[in-house]
Protein backbone atom coordinates (compact mmCIF):
# COMPACT_ATOMS: atom_id res chain seq x y z
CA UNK A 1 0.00 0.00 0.00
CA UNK A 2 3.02 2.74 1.00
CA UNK A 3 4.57 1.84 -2.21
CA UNK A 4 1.40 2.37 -4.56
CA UNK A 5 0.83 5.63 -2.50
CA UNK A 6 4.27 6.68 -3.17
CA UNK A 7 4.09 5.84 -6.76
CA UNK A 8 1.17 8.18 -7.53
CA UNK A 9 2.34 11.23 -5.15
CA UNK A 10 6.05 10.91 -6.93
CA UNK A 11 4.44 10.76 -10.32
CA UNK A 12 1.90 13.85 -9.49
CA UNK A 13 5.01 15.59 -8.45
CA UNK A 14 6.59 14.82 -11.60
CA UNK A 15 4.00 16.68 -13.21
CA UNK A 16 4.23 19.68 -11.06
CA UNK A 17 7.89 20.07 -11.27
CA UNK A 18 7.76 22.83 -13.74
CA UNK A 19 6.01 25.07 -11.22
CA UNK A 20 8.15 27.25 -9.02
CA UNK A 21 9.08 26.45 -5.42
CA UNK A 22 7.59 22.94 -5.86
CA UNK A 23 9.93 21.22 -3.57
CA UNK A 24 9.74 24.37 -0.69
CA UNK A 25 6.07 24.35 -0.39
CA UNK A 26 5.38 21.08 -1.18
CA UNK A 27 7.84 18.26 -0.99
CA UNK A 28 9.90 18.93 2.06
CA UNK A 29 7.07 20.19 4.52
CA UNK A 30 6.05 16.82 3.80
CA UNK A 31 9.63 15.36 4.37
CA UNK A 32 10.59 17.35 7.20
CA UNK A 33 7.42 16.07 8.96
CA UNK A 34 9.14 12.89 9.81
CA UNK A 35 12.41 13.08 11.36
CA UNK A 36 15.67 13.29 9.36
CA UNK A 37 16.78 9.63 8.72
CA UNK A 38 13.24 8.56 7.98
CA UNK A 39 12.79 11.60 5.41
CA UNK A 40 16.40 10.07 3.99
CA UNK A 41 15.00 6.68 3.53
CA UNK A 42 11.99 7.79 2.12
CA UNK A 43 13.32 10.43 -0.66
CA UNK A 44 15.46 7.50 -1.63
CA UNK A 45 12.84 4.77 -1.62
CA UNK A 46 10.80 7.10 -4.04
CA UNK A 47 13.83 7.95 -6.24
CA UNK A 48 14.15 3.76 -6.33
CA UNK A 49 10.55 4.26 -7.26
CA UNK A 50 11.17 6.82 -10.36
CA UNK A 51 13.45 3.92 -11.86
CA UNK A 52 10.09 2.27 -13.06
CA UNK A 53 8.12 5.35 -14.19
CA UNK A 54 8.49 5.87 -18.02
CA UNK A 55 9.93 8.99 -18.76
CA UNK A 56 10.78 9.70 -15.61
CA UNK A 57 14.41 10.20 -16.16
CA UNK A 58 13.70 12.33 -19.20
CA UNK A 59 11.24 14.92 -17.28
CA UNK A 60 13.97 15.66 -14.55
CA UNK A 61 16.85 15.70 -16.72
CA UNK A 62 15.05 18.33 -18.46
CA UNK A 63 13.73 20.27 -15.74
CA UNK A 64 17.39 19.66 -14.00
CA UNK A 65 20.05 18.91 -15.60
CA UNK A 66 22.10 22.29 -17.22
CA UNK A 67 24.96 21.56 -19.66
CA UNK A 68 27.27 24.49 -21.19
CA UNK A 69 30.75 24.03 -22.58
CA UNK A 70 31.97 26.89 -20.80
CA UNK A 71 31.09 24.97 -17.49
CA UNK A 72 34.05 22.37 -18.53
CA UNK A 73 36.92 22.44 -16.68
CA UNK A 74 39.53 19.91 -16.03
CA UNK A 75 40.77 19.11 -12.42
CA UNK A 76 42.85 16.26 -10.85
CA UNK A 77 43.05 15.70 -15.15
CA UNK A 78 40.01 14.36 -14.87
CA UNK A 79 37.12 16.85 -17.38
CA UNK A 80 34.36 17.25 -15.25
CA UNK A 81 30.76 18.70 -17.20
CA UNK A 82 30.72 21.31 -14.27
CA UNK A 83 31.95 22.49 -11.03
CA UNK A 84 28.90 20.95 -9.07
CA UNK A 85 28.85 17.96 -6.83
CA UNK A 86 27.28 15.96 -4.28
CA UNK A 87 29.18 15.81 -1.17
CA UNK A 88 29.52 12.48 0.62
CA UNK A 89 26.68 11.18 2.96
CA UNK A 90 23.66 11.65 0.71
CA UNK A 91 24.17 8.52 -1.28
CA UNK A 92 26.11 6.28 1.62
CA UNK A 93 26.23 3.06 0.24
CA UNK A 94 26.79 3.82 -3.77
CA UNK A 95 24.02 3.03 -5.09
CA UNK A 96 22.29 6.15 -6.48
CA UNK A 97 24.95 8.04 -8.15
CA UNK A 98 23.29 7.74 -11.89
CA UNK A 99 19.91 9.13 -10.12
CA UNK A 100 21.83 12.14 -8.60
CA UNK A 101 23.36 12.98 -12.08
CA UNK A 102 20.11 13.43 -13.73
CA UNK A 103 19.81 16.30 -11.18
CA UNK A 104 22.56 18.00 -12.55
CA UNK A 105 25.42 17.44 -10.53
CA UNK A 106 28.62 16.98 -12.43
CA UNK A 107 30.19 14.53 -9.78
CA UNK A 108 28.83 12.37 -7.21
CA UNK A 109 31.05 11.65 -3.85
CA UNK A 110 29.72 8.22 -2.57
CA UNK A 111 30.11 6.76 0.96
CA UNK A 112 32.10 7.10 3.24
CA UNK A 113 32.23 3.25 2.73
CA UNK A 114 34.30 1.08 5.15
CA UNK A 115 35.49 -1.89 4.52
CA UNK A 116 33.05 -4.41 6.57
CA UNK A 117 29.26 -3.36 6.92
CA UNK A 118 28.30 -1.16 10.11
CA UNK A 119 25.01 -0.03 11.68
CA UNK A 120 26.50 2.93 13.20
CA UNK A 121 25.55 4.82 16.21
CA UNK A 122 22.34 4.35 18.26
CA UNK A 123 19.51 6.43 17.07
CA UNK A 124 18.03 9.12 16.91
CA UNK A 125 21.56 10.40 15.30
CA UNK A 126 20.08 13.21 13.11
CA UNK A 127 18.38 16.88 14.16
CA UNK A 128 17.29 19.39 12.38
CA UNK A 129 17.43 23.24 13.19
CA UNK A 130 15.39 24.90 10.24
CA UNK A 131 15.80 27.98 11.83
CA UNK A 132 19.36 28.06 11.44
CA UNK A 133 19.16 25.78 7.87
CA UNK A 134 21.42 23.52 9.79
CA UNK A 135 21.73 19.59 10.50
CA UNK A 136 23.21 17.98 13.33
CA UNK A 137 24.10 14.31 12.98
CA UNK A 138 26.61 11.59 14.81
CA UNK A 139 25.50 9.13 12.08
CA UNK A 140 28.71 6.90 12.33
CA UNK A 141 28.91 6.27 9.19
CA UNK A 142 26.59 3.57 9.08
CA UNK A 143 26.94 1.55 5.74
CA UNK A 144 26.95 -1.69 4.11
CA UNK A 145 30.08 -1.97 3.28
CA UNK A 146 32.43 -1.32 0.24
CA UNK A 147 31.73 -4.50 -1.25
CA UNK A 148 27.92 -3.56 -1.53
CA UNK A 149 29.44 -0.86 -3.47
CA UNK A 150 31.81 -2.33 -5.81
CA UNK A 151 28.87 -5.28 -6.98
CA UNK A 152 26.68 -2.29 -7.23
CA UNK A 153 28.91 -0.28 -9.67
CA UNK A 154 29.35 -3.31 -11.48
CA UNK A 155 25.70 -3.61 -11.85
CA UNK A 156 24.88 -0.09 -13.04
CA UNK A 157 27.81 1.68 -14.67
CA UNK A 158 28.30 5.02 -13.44
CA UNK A 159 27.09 8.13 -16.37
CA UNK A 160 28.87 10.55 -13.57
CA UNK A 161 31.97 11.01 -12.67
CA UNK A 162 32.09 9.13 -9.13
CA UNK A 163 34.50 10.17 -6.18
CA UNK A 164 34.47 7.17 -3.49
CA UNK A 165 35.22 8.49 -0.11
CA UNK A 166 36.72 5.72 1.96
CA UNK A 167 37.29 5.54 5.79
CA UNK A 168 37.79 3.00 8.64
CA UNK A 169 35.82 0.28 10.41
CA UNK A 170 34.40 1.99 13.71
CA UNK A 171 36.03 -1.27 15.54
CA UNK A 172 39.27 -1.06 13.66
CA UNK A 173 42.28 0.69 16.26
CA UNK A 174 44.09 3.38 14.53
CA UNK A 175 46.97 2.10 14.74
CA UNK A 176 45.64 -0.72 12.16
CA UNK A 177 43.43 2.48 10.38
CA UNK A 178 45.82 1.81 7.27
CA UNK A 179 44.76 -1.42 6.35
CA UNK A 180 40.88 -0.74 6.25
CA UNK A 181 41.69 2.48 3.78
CA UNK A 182 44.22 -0.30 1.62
CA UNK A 183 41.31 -2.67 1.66
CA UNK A 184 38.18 -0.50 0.66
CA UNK A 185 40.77 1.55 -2.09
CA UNK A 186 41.94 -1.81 -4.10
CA UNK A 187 38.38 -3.00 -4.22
CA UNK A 188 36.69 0.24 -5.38
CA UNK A 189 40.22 1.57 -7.80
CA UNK A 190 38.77 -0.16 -10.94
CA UNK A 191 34.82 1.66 -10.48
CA UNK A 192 35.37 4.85 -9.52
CA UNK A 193 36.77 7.75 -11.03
CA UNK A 194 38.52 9.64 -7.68
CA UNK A 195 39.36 8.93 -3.95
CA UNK A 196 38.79 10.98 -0.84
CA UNK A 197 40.58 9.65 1.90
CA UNK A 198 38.04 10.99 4.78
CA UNK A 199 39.94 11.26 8.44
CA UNK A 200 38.05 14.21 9.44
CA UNK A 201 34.50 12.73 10.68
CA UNK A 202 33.63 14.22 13.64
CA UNK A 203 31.58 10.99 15.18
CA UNK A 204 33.66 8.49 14.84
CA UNK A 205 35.80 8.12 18.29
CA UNK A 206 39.16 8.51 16.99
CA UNK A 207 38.48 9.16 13.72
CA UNK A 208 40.04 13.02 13.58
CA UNK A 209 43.41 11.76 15.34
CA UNK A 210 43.92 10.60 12.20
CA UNK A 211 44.71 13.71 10.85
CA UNK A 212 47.51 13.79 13.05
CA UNK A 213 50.65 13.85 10.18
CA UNK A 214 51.84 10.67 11.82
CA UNK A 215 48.59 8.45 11.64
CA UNK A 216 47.97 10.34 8.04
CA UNK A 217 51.07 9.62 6.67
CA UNK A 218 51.15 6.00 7.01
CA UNK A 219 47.66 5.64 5.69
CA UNK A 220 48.29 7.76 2.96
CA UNK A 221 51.88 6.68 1.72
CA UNK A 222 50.35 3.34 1.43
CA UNK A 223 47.52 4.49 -0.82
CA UNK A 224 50.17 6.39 -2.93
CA UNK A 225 52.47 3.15 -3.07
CA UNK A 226 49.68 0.82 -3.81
CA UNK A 227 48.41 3.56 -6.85
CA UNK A 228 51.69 2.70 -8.65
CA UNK A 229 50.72 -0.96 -9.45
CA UNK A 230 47.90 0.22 -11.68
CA UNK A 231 47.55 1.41 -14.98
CA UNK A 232 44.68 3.72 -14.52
CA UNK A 233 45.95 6.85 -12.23
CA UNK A 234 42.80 7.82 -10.27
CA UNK A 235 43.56 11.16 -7.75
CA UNK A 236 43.44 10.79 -4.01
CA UNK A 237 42.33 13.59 -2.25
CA UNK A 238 41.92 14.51 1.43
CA UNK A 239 39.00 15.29 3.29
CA UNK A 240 40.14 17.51 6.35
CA UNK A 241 38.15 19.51 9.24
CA UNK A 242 37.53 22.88 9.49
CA UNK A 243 38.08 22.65 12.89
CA UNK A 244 42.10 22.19 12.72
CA UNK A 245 44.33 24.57 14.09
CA UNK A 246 46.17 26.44 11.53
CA UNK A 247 49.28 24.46 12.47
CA UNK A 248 47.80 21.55 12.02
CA UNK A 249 46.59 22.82 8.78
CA UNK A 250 50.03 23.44 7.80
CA UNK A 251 51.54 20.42 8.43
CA UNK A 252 48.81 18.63 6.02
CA UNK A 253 49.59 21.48 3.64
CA UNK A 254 52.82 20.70 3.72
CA UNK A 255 52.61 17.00 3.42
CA UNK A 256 50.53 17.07 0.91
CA UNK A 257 52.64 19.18 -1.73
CA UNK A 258 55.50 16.74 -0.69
CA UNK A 259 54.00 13.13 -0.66
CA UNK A 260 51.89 13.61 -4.20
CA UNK A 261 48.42 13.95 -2.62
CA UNK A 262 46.32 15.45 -6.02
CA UNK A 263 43.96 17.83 -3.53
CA UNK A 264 41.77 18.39 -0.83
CA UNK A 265 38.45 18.84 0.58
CA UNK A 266 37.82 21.24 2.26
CA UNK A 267 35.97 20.78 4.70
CA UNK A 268 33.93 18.50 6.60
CA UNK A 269 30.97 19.39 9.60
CA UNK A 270 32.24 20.73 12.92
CA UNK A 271 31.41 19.98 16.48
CA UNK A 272 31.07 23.78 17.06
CA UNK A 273 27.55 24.95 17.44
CA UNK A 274 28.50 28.02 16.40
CA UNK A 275 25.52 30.69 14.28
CA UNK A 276 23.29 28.59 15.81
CA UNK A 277 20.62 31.53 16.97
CA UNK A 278 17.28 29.88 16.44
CA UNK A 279 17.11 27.24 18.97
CA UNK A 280 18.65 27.71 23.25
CA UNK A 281 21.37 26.19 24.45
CA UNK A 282 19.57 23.96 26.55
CA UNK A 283 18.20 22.41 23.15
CA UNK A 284 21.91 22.59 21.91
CA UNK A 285 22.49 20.65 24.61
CA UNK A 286 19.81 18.16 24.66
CA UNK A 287 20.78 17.13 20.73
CA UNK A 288 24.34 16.61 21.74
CA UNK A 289 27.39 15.36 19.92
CA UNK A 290 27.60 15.15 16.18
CA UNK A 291 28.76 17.38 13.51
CA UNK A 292 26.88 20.44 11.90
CA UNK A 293 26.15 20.79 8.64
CA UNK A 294 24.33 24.05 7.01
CA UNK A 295 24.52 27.75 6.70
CA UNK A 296 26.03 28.34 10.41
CA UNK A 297 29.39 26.67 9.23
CA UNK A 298 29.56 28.55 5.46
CA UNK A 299 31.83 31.21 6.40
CA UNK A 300 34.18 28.92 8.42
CA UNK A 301 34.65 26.54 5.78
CA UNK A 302 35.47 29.34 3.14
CA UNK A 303 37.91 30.71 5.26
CA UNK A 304 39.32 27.14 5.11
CA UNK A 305 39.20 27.08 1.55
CA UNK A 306 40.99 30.51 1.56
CA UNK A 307 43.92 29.36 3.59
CA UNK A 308 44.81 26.05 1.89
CA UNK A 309 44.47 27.91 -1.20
CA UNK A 310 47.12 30.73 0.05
CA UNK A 311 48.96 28.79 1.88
CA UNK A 312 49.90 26.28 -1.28
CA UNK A 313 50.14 29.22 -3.78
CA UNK A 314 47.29 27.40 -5.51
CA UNK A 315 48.97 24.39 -5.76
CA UNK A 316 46.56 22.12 -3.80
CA UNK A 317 43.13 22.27 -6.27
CA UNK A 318 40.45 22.18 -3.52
CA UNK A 319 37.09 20.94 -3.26
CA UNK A 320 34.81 23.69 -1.48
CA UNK A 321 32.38 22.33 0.88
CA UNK A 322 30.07 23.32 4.04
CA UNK A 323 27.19 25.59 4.04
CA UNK A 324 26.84 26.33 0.31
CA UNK A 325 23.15 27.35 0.16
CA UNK A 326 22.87 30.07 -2.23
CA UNK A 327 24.45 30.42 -5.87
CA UNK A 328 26.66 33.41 -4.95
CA UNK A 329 27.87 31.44 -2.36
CA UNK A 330 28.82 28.64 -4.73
CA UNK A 331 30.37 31.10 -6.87
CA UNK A 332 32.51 32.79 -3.64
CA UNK A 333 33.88 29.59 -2.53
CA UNK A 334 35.20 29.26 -6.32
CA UNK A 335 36.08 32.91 -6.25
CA UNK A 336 38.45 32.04 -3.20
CA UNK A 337 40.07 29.13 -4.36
CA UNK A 338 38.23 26.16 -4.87
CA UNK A 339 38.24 24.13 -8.58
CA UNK A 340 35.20 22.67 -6.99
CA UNK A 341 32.49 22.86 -4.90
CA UNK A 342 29.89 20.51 -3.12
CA UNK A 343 26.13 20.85 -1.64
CA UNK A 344 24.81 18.34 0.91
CA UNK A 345 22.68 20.23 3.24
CA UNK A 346 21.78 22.86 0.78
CA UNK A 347 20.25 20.11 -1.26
CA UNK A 348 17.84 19.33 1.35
CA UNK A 349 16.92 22.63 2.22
CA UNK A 350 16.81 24.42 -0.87
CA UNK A 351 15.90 21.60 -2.96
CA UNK A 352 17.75 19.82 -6.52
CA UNK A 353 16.62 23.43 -8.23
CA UNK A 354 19.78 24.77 -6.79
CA UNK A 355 21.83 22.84 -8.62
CA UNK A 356 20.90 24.43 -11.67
CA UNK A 357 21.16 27.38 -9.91
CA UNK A 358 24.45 27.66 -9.21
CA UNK A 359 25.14 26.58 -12.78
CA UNK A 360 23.36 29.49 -14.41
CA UNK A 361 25.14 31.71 -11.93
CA UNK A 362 28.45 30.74 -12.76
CA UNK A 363 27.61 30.74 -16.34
CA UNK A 364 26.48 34.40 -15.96
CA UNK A 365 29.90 35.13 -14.33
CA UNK A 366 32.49 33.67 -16.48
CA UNK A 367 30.05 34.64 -19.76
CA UNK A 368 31.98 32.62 -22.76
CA UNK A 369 34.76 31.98 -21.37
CA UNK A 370 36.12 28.32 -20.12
CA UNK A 371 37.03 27.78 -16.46
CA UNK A 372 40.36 27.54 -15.98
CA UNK A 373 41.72 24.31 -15.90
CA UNK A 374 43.61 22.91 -12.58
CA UNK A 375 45.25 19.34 -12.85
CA UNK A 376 47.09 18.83 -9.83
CA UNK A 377 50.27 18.72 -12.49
CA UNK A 378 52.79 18.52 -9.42
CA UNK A 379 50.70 14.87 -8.00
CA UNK A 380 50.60 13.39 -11.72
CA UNK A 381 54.16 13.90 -12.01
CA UNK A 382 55.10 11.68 -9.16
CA UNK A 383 53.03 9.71 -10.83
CA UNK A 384 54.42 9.84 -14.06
């Protein structure tokens, strides 16, 4: 019975698409009536659902989906239709990056995947603070593993460029950390396009100590070594926090130029509750741990994207991420530094309409001319 019901609602709101703020006045009241992970499940139970409406795929690639050749750039040498991704944690276990493309986005960042299934933490694990446009989650990375993954992309070959963002078992020590990243990075190198190596999560115990240059470098070094046995040279990027210390900032800076790394992502959601004005602190308090996500963390994570970008001379490309819920503020985080950006939680609150958004903006900004290309040259020389 739910599935017939949410056959005919997703094909009536197929139909009504074309009208504006659709998904604002319609769509997500509905959605944010039921708590965040439930919403989740159920936006990507009725995508599932799309797969067997004729047509379907058409209408939202046309109402969606926004392709210039000035939007072309190449980064990590890798030519990407447009500056535009997903961020990781939307589409956790790989298995919806073909649905997000017909949205518009011009890469999809699956996962984090680990390499053995895991439930993650106890529930509820996910708030929302409309007030603020924020989310607050201590998800775990719950998953079903990388293998899910790989038979997946097997199954349905990626029509989007697909970054896999890899991290470690919850049980795994860090001191073993390395061999979950070696495992989940030889089984996904032949299906996927890019790596980001994430050590930043904020609710995962340990997880952050990672990016501590000694942990980081003996994951990563392996990565790099293992990269050279293949034909095929996919990047490896790093996902760091925007909660590091500048120091610490410089010392993955500085690592990176040195050990080959091809970029970074910056950043990741912060255990600050910081711009939080709609809700008290006892509230704050009551949610507890888990990292925010959303318009109170946009200027923090541009700032981060600023300093890498300085503090290379723009030889790290970056991936801007965190807070991104307007098109000028797509087009500032570009304007600062990043090749790239990503949208997570201004996808849920602002809806797949500001994809395209940010598209036309940037198309209205750089007018006829192509975006400048950034390869990582200095990475694919080691490799070379």
């Amino acid at each position: 019975m739910i599935q017939v019901l949410l056959k005919q609602y997703f094909f009536v709101y197929l139909h009504q698409l074309k009208h504006k703020h659709m998904y604002k006045h319609i769509l997500r009241p509905i959605l944010f009536s039921f708590n965040p992970e439930t919403a989740h499940n159920l936006t990507f139970h009725g995508i599932s659902l799309l797969r067997k409406i004729p047509f379907a795929r058409s209408i939202i690639r046309a109402i969606y989906k926004k392709e210039s050749p000035t939007l072309s750039k190449e980064v990590f040498g890798i030519r990407f239709p447009n500056p535009v991704g997903l961020a990781g944690g939307l589409d956790k276990n790989g298995e919806f990056y073909n649905d997000m493309a017909n949205f518009g986005f011009g890469f999809v960042e699956i996962g984090s995947l680990t390499p053995l299934p895991q439930d993650g933490n106890a529930k509820p694990r996910c708030f929302r603070v409309p007030g603020d446009k924020a989310l607050i989650n201590r998800f775990g990375i719950n998953n079903k593993g990388v293998r899910n993954a790989v038979e997946h992309l097997k199954k349905e070959r990626p029509e989007v460029i697909v970054a896999a963002n890899i991290s470690k078992n919850t049980s795994s020590i860090n001191e073993e950390a390395a061999k979950d990243y070696e495992t989940s990075f030889g089984l996904l190198y032949d299906f996927v396009d890019m790596f980001v190596v994430n050590i930043s999560c904020p609710n995962v115990v340990g997880l952050t100590a990672l990016q501590d240059i000694s942990f980081l470098s003996e994951i990563v070094d392996k990565l790099l070594d293992l990269r050279m046995y293949y034909d095929e040279y996919r990047p490896i990027l790093l996902k760091v926090s925007p909660d590091l210390s500048h120091e610490q900032l410089d010392e993955i800076i500085d690592y990176s130029l040195r050990s080959g790394i091809d970029g970074i992502v910056a950043g990741n959601t912060t255990r600050t509750r910081d711009g939080l004005t709609s809700i008290s602190k006892e509230k704050i308090e009551e949610i507890g741990n888990g990292g925010m996500s959303g318009a109170p963390i946009y200027k923090k994570n541009l700032a981060l994207v600023k300093y890498v970008h300085e503090k290379s001379e723009g030889k790290l490309p970056i991936i801007g991420v965190g807070g991104i819920m307007s098109p000028e503020q797509a087009q500032e985080m570009l304007d600062n530094g990043a090749s790239l950006v990503e949208i997570y939680t201004g996808f849920i609150y602002e809806g797949p309409a500001l994809i395209k958004k940010i598209i036309r903006h940037i198309v209205s900004v750089t007018g006829d001319d192509p975006i400048v290309s950034t390869t990582g040259k200095a990475s694919r020389e080691l490799f070379e």
